[in-house]
Protein backbone atom coordinates (compact mmCIF):
# COMPACT_ATOMS: atom_id res chain seq x y z
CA UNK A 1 -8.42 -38.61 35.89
CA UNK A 2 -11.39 -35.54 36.17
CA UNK A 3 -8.24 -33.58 36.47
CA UNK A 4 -6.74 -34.44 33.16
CA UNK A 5 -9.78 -34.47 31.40
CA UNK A 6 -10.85 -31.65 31.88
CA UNK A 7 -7.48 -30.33 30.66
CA UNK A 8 -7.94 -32.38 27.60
CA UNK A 9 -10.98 -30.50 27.43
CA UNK A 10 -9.45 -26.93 27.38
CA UNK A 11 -6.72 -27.44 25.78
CA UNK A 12 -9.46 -28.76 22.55
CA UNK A 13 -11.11 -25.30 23.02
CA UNK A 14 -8.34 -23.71 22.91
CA UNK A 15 -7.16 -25.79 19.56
CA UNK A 16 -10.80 -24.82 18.50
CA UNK A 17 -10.11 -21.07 18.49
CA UNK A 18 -7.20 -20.32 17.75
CA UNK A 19 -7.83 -21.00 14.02
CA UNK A 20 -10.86 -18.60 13.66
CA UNK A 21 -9.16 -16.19 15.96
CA UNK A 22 -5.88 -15.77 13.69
CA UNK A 23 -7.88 -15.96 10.20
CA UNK A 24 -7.71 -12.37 9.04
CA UNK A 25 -10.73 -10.86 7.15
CA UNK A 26 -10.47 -11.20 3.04
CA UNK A 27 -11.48 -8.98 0.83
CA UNK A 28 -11.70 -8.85 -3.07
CA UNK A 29 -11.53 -5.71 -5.10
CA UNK A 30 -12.86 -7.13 -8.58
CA UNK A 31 -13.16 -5.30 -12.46
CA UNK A 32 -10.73 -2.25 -11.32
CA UNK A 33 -7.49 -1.24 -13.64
CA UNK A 34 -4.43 -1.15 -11.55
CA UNK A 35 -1.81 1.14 -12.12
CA UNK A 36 1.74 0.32 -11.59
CA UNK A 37 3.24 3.05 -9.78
CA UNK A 38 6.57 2.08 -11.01
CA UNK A 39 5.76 2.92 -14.63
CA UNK A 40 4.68 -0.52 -15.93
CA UNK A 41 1.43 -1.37 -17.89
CA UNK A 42 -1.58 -0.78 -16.08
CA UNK A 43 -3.33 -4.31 -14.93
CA UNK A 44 -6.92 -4.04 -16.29
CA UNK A 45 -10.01 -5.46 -14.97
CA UNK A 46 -7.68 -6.56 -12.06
CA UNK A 47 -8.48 -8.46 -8.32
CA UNK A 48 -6.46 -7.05 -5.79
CA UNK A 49 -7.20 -9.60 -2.50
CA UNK A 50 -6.68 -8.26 0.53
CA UNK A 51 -5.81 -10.22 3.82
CA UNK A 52 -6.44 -8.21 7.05
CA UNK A 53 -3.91 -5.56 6.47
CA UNK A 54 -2.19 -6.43 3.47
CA UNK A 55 -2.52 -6.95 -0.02
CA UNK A 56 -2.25 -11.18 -0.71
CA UNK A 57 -2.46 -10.61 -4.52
CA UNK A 58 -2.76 -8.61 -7.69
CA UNK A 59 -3.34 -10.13 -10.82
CA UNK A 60 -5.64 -10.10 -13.58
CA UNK A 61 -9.51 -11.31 -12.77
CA UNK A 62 -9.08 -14.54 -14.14
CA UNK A 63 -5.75 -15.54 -12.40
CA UNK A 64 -6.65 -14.62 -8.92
CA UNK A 65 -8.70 -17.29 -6.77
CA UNK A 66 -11.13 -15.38 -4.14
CA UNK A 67 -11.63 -17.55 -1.28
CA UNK A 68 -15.34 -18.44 0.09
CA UNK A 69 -16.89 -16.30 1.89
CA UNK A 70 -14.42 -12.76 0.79
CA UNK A 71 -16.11 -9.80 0.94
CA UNK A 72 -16.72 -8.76 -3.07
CA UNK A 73 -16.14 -4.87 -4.07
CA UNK A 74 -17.42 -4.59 -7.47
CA UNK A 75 -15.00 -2.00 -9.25
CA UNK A 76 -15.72 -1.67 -13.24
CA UNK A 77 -14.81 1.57 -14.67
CA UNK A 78 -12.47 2.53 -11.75
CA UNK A 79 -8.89 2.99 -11.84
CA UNK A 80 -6.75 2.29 -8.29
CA UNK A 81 -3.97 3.68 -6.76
CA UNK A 82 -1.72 3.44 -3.58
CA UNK A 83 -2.81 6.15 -0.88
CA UNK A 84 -1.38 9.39 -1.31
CA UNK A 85 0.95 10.24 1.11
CA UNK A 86 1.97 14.12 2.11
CA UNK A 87 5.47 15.18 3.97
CA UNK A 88 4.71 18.02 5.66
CA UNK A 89 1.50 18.51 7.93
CA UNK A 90 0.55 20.14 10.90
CA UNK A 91 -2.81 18.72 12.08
CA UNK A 92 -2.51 21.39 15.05
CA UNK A 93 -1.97 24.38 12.50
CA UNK A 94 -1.93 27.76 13.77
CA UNK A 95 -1.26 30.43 11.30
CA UNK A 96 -1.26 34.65 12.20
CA UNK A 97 -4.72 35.49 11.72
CA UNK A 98 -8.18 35.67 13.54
CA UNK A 99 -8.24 31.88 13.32
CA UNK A 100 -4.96 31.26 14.81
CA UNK A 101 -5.89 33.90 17.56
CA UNK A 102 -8.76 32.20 18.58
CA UNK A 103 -6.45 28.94 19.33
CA UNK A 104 -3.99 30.68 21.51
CA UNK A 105 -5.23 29.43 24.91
CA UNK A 106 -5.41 26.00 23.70
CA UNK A 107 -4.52 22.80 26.33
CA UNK A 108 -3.13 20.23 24.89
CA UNK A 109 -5.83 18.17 24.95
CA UNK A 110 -7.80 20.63 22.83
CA UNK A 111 -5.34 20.66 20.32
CA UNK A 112 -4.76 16.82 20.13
CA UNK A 113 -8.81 16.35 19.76
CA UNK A 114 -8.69 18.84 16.91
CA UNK A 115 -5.68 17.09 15.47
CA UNK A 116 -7.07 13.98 15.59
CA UNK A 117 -10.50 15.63 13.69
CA UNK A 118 -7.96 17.00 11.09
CA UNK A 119 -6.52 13.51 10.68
CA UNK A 120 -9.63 11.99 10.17
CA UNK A 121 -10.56 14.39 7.49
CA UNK A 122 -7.37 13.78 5.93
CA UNK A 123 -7.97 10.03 5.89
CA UNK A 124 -11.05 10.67 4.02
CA UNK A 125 -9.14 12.84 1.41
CA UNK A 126 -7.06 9.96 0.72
CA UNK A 127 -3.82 10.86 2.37
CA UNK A 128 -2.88 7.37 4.03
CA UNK A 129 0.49 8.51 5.27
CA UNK A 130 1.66 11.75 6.51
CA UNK A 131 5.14 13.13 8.37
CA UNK A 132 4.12 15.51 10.75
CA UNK A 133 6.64 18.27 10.79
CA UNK A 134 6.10 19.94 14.11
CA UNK A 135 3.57 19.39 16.59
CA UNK A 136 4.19 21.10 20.38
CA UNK A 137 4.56 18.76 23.61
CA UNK A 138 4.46 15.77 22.12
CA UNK A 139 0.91 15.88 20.84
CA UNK A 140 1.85 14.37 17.78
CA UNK A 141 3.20 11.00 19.08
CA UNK A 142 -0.28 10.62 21.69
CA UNK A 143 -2.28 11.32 18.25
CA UNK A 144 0.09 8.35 16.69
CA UNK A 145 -0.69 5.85 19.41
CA UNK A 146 -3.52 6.14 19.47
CA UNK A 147 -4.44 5.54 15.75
CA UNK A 148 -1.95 2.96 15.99
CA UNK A 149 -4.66 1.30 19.00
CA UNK A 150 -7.50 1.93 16.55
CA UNK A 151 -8.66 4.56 19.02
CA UNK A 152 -9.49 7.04 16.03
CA UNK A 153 -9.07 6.98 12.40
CA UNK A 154 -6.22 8.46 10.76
CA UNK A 155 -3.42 8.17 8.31
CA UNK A 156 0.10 6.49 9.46
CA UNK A 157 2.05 8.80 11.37
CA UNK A 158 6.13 9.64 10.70
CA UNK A 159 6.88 12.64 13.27
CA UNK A 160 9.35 14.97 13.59
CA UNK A 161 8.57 16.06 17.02
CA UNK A 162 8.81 19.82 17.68
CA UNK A 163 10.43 22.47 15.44
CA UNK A 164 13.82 22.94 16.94
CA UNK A 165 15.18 26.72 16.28
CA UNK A 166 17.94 29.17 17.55
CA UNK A 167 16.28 31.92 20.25
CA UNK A 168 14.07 34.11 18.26
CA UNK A 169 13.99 31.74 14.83
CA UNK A 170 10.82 30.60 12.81
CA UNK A 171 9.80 27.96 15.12
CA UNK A 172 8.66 26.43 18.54
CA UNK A 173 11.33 25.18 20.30
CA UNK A 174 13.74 27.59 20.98
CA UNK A 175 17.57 26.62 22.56
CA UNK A 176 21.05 27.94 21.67
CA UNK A 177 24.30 26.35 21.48
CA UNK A 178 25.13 23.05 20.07
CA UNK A 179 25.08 20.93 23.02
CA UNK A 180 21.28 22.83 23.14
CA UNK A 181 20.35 21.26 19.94
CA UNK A 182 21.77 18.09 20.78
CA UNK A 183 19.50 17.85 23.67
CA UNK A 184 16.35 19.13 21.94
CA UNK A 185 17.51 16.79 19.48
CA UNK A 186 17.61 13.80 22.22
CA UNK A 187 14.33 15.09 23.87
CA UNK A 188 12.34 14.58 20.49
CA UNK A 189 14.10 11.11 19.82
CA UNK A 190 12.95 9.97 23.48
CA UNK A 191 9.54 11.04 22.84
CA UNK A 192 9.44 8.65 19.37
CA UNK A 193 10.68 11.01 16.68
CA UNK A 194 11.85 9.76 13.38
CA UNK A 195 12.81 12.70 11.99
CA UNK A 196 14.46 15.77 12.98
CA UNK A 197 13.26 19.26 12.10
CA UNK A 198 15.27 22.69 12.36
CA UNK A 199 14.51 26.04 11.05
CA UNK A 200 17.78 27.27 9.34
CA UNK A 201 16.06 30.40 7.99
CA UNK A 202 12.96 32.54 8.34
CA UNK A 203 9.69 31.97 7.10
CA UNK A 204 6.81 33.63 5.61
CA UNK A 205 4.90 33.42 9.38
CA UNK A 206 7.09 35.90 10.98
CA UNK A 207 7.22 38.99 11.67
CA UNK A 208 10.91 39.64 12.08
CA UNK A 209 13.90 38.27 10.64
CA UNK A 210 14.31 37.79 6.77
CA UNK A 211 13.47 34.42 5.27
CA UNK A 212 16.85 34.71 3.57
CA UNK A 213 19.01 34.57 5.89
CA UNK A 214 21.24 31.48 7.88
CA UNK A 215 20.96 32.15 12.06
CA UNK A 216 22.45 29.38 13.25
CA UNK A 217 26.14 28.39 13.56
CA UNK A 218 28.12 25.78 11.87
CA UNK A 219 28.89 24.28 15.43
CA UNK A 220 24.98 24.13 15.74
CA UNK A 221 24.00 22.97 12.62
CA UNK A 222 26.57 20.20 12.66
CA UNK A 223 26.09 19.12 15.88
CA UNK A 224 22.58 18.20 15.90
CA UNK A 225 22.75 16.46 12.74
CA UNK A 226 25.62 14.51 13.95
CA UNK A 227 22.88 13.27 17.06
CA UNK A 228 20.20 12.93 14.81
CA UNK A 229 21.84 10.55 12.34
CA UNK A 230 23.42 8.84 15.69
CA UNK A 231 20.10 7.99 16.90
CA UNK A 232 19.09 6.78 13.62
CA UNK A 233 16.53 9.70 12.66
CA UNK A 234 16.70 11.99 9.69
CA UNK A 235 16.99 16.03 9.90
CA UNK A 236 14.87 18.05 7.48
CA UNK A 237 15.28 21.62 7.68
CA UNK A 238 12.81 25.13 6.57
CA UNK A 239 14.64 27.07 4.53
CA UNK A 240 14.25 29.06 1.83
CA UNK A 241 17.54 31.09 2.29
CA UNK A 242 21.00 29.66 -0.14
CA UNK A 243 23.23 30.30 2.13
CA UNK A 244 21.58 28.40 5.20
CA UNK A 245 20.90 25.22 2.54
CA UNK A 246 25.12 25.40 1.58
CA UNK A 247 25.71 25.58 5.27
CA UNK A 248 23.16 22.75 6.39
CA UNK A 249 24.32 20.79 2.87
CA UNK A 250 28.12 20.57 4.07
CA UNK A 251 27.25 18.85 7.15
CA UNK A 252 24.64 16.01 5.50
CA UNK A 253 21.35 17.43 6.27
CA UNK A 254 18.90 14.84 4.40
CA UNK A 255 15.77 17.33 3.70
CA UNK A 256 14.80 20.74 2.97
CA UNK A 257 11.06 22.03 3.56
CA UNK A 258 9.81 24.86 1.14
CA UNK A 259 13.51 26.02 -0.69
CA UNK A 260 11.48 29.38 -1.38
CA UNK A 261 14.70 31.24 -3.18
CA UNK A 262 16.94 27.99 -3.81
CA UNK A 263 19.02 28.38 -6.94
CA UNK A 264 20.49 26.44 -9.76
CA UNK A 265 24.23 25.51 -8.29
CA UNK A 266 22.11 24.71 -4.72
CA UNK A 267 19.80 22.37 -6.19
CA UNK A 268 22.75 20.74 -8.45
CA UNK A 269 24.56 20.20 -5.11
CA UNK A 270 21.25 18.54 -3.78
CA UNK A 271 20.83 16.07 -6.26
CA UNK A 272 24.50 15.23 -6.21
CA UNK A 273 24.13 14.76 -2.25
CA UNK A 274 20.42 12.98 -2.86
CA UNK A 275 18.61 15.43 -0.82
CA UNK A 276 15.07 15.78 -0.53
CA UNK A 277 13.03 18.51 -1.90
CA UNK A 278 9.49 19.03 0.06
CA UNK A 279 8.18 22.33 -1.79
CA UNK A 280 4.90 22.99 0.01
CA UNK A 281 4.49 24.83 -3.52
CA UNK A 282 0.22 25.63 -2.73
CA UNK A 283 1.17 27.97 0.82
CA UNK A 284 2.95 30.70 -2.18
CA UNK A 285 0.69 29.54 -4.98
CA UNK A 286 -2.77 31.96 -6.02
CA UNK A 287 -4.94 28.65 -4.55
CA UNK A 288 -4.23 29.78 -1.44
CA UNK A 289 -5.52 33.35 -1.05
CA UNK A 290 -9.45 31.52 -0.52
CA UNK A 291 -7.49 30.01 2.54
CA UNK A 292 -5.74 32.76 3.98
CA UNK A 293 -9.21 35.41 3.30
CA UNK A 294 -10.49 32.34 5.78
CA UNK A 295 -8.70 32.12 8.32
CA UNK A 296 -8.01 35.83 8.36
CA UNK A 297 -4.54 36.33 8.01
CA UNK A 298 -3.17 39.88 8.33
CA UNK A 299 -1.82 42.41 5.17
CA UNK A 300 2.00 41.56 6.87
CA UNK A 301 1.48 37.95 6.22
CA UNK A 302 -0.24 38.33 2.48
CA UNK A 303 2.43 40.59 1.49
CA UNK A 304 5.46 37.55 2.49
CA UNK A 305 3.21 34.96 0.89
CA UNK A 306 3.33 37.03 -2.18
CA UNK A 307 6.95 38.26 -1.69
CA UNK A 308 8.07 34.43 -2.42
CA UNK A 309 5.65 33.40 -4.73
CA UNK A 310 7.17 34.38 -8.40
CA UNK A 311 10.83 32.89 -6.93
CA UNK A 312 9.52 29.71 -5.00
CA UNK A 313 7.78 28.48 -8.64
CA UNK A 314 10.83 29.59 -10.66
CA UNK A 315 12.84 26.98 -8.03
CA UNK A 316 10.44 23.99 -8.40
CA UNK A 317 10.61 24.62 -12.29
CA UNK A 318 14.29 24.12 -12.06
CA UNK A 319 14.05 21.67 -9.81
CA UNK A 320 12.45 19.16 -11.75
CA UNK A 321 14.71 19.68 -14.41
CA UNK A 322 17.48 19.04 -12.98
CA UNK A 323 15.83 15.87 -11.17
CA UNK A 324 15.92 16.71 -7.50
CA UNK A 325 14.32 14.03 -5.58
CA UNK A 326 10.67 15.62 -4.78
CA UNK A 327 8.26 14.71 -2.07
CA UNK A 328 5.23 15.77 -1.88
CA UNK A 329 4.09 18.10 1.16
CA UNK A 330 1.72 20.99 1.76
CA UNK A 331 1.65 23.00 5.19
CA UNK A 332 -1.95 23.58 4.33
CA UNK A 333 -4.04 20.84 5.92
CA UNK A 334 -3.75 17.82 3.51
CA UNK A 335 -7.62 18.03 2.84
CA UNK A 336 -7.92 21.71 2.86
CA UNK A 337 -9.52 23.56 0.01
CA UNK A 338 -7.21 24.64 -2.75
CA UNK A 339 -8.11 25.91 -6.25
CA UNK A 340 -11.16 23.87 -6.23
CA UNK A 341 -9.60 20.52 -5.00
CA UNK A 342 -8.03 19.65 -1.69
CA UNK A 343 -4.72 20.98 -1.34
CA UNK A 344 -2.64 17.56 -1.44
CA UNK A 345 -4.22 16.96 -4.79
CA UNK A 346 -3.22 21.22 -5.77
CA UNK A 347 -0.10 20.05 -4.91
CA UNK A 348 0.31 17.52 -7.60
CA UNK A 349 -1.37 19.07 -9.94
CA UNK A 350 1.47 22.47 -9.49
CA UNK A 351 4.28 19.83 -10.01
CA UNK A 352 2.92 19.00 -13.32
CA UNK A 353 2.28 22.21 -14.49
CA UNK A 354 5.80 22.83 -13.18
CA UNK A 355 7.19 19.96 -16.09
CA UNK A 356 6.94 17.03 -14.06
CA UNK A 357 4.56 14.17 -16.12
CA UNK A 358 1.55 13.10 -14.42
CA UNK A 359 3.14 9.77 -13.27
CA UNK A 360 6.08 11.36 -11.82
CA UNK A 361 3.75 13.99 -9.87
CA UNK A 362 1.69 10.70 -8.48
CA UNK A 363 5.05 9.14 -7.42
CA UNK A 364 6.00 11.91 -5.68
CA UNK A 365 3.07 11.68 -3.43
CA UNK A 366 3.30 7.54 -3.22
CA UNK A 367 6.53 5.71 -3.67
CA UNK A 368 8.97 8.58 -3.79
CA UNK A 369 7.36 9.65 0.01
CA UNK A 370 7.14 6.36 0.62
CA UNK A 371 11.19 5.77 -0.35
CA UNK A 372 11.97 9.25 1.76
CA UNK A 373 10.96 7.60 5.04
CA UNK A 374 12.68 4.24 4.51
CA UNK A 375 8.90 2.78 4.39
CA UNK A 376 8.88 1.61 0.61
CA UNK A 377 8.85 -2.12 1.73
CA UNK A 378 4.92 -1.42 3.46
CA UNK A 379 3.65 1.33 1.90
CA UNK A 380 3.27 3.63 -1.79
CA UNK A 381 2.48 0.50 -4.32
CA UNK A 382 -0.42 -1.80 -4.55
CA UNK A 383 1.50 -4.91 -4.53
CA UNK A 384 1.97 -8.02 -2.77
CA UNK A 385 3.13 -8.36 0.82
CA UNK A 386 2.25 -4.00 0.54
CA UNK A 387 -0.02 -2.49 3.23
CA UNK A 388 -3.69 -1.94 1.96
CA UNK A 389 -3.62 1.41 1.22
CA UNK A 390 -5.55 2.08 -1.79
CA UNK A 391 -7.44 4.49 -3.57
CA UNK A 392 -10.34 4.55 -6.89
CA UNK A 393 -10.96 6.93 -8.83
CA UNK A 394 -12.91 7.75 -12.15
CA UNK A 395 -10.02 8.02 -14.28
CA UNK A 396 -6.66 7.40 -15.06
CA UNK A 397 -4.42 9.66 -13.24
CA UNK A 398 -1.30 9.12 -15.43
CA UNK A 399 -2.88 10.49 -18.41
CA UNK A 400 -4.70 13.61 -16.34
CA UNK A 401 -3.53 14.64 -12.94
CA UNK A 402 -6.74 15.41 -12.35
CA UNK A 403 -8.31 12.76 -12.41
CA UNK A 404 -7.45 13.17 -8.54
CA UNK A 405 -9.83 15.15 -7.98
CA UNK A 406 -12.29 11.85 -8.42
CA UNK A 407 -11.41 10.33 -5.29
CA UNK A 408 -14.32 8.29 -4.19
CA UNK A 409 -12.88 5.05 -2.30
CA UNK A 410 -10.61 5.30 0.07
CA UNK A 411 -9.19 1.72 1.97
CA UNK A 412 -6.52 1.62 4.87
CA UNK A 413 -5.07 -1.23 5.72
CA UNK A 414 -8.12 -3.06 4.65
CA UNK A 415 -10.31 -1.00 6.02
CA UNK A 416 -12.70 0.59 3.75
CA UNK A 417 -12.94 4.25 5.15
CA UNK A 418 -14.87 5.96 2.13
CA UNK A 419 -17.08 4.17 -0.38
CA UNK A 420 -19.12 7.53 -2.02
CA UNK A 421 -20.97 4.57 -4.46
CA UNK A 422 -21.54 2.60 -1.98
CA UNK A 423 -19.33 -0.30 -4.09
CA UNK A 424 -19.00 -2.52 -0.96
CA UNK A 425 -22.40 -2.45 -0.23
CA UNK A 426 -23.66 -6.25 -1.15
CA UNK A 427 -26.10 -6.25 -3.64
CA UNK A 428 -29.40 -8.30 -3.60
């Protein structure tokens, strides 16, 4: 009988707890305008509740019940977006230059504290989501758990690994021979890779071989995009060369980075094959040059950057014309300065004055990143059932691009990670 009571007893404790254990932490984000990503009419003096993670509800004030005891964010005058999201980052950048110099000797776990101080400060930008485009021995996926454990603060993390190249290409990882690729390819997927990245071209960080030109064999090319797509990632590729992007292009690649000297019939072929565009346009834009004075980069280096320049903006123009699916990406530091703003939000602000319309140039760095990784169910709109990843600013970005520049409230996944006004401060 003392037996079973006292089981009675736990087993009421437990009953007890397990109700205020799984309740998840509500929050109410009152008075803001919402703006429908998908082109619809804005939702003015909205809520947007919030349950743990994700967003419960999004209506207009007076249709949306806040439970007791929700934390209230007062938000008049603000206008919110989903987080911004950027496709190509390197928190472990290294670029030629006295800055990159300094970093050679690096351990690991040097360069994964640094990383995970870059992705903080990219949190704090707004960027909520990034793909990490090459990171060396596995760096990337330790920074990824252990965001993922709440360990540090950071954005969500896609990765493609390490840069996979052909001996003496514009990259990390260097092997040779298709059955090389297809085990680089492997290596990356073991490690937690969702993508794939290759270098089918040179880049503007060497110092031999011309960005131009296509290095790798068919046999290679095809082969490790056959693996890739076997193990269920996705292969994005540098390039800025057209004959590289017609050989990668006959064999499915899903992704170029950059597409410095792309032309017309290329990009046609793209669209027709719905292949990404990731134009990194601020690395060869004149917002730059603050950045590379910086860091230090040598007269070899300025001299590429400017070499593709005048070409790489005549491709994004055409580009949007011809619709090309574009996502946005950088290979500056998401929150790096850039022509007075961060880069991320230079970024956007290029793709208008390139002929996309504002909206379009916020989707491209929310849904239409969010669509690229397959992740459009969780992340890029604030919606229902959406993780919540959202933004304020000052104004309304679909009228003025930059109006991104007035990033003052930054939540992920519920968690308010920036509040410049102090808006979820309770007031007396």
């Amino acid at each position: 009988m003392r037996t079973a009571s006292r089981c009675l007893a736990a087993a009421a404790i437990l009953l007890l707890a397990v109700p205020a254990a799984a309740q998840a932490p509500v929050t109410a984000l009152v008075g803001a305008t919402v703006i429908d990503i998908d082109g619809g009419a804005p939702i003015a003096d909205a809520t947007v509740l919030i349950e743990g993670e994700t967003i419960a509800t999004v209506g207009p004030r007076g249709s949306v019940a806040i439970p007791a005891g929700a934390r209230v964010v007062p938000m008049p005058g603000k206008w919110l977006i989903p987080g911004l999201m950027n496709m190509h980052v390197h928190f472990g950048l290294k670029l030629p230059g006295a800055a990159g110099d300094a970093l050679l000797k690096e351990t690991d776990g040097e360069q994964t504290l640094r990383m995970a101080g870059n992705a903080w400060k990219a949190l704090q930008a707004g960027v909520t989501t990034v793909r990490l485009v090459h990171t060396e021995n596995g760096n990337d996926f330790a920074l990824k758990r252990a965001i993922a454990r709440g360990e540090v603060k950071g954005p969500r993390i896609e990765s493609a690994g390490e840069l996979i190249v052909p001996t003496g290409g514009h990259g990390f990882r260097e092997v040779d021979g298709p059955y090389g690729f297809a085990q680089a390819a492997r290596e990356q997927f073991k490690r937690g890779a969702s993508w794939i990245k290759i270098a089918i071209s040179g880049g503007i960080s060497d110092t031999h071989g011309a960005i131009g030109a296509a290095p790798m064999t068919d046999d290679e090319i095809r082969t490790l995009i056959e693996v890739a797509h076997r193990n269920g990632m996705k292969v994005t590729a540098h390039n800025g060369s057209v004959t590289a992007a017609e050989q990668a292009l006959k064999y499915g690649v899903d992704c170029f980075e950059h597409g410095y000297f792309l032309d017309e019939k290329t990009l046609r072929r793209m669209k027709a094959q719905n292949v990404w565009l990731v134009p990194t346009m601020v690395v060869s834009q004149p917002g730059a040059h603050e950045f590379y004075r910086r860091i230090g980069s040598p007269d070899w280096y300025l001299k590429r950057v400017e070499l593709v320049g005048r070409d790489h903006w005549a491709m994004l123009q055409n580009a949007i014309r011809l619709g090309v699916d574009i996502a946005l990406g950088t290979d500056q530091f998401p929150h790096e300065p850039n022509d007075g703003t961060t880069a991320t939000v230079a970024e956007a602000e290029l793709y208008v004055k390139a002929g996309m319309t504002p909206l379009k140039a916020l989707q491209a760095g929310t849904i239409q990143t969010a669509r690229m990784l397959g992740l459009d169910a969780k992340v890029g709109r604030i919606a229902a059932g959406q993780y919540a990843d959202i933004l304020a600013l000052d104004a309304d970005p679909t009228r003025d691009i930059k109006a991104l520049r007035t990033i003052g409230f930054v939540m992920k996944g519920g968690d308010i990670v920036r509040d410049d006004d102090n808006l979820a401060v309770p007031r007396a």
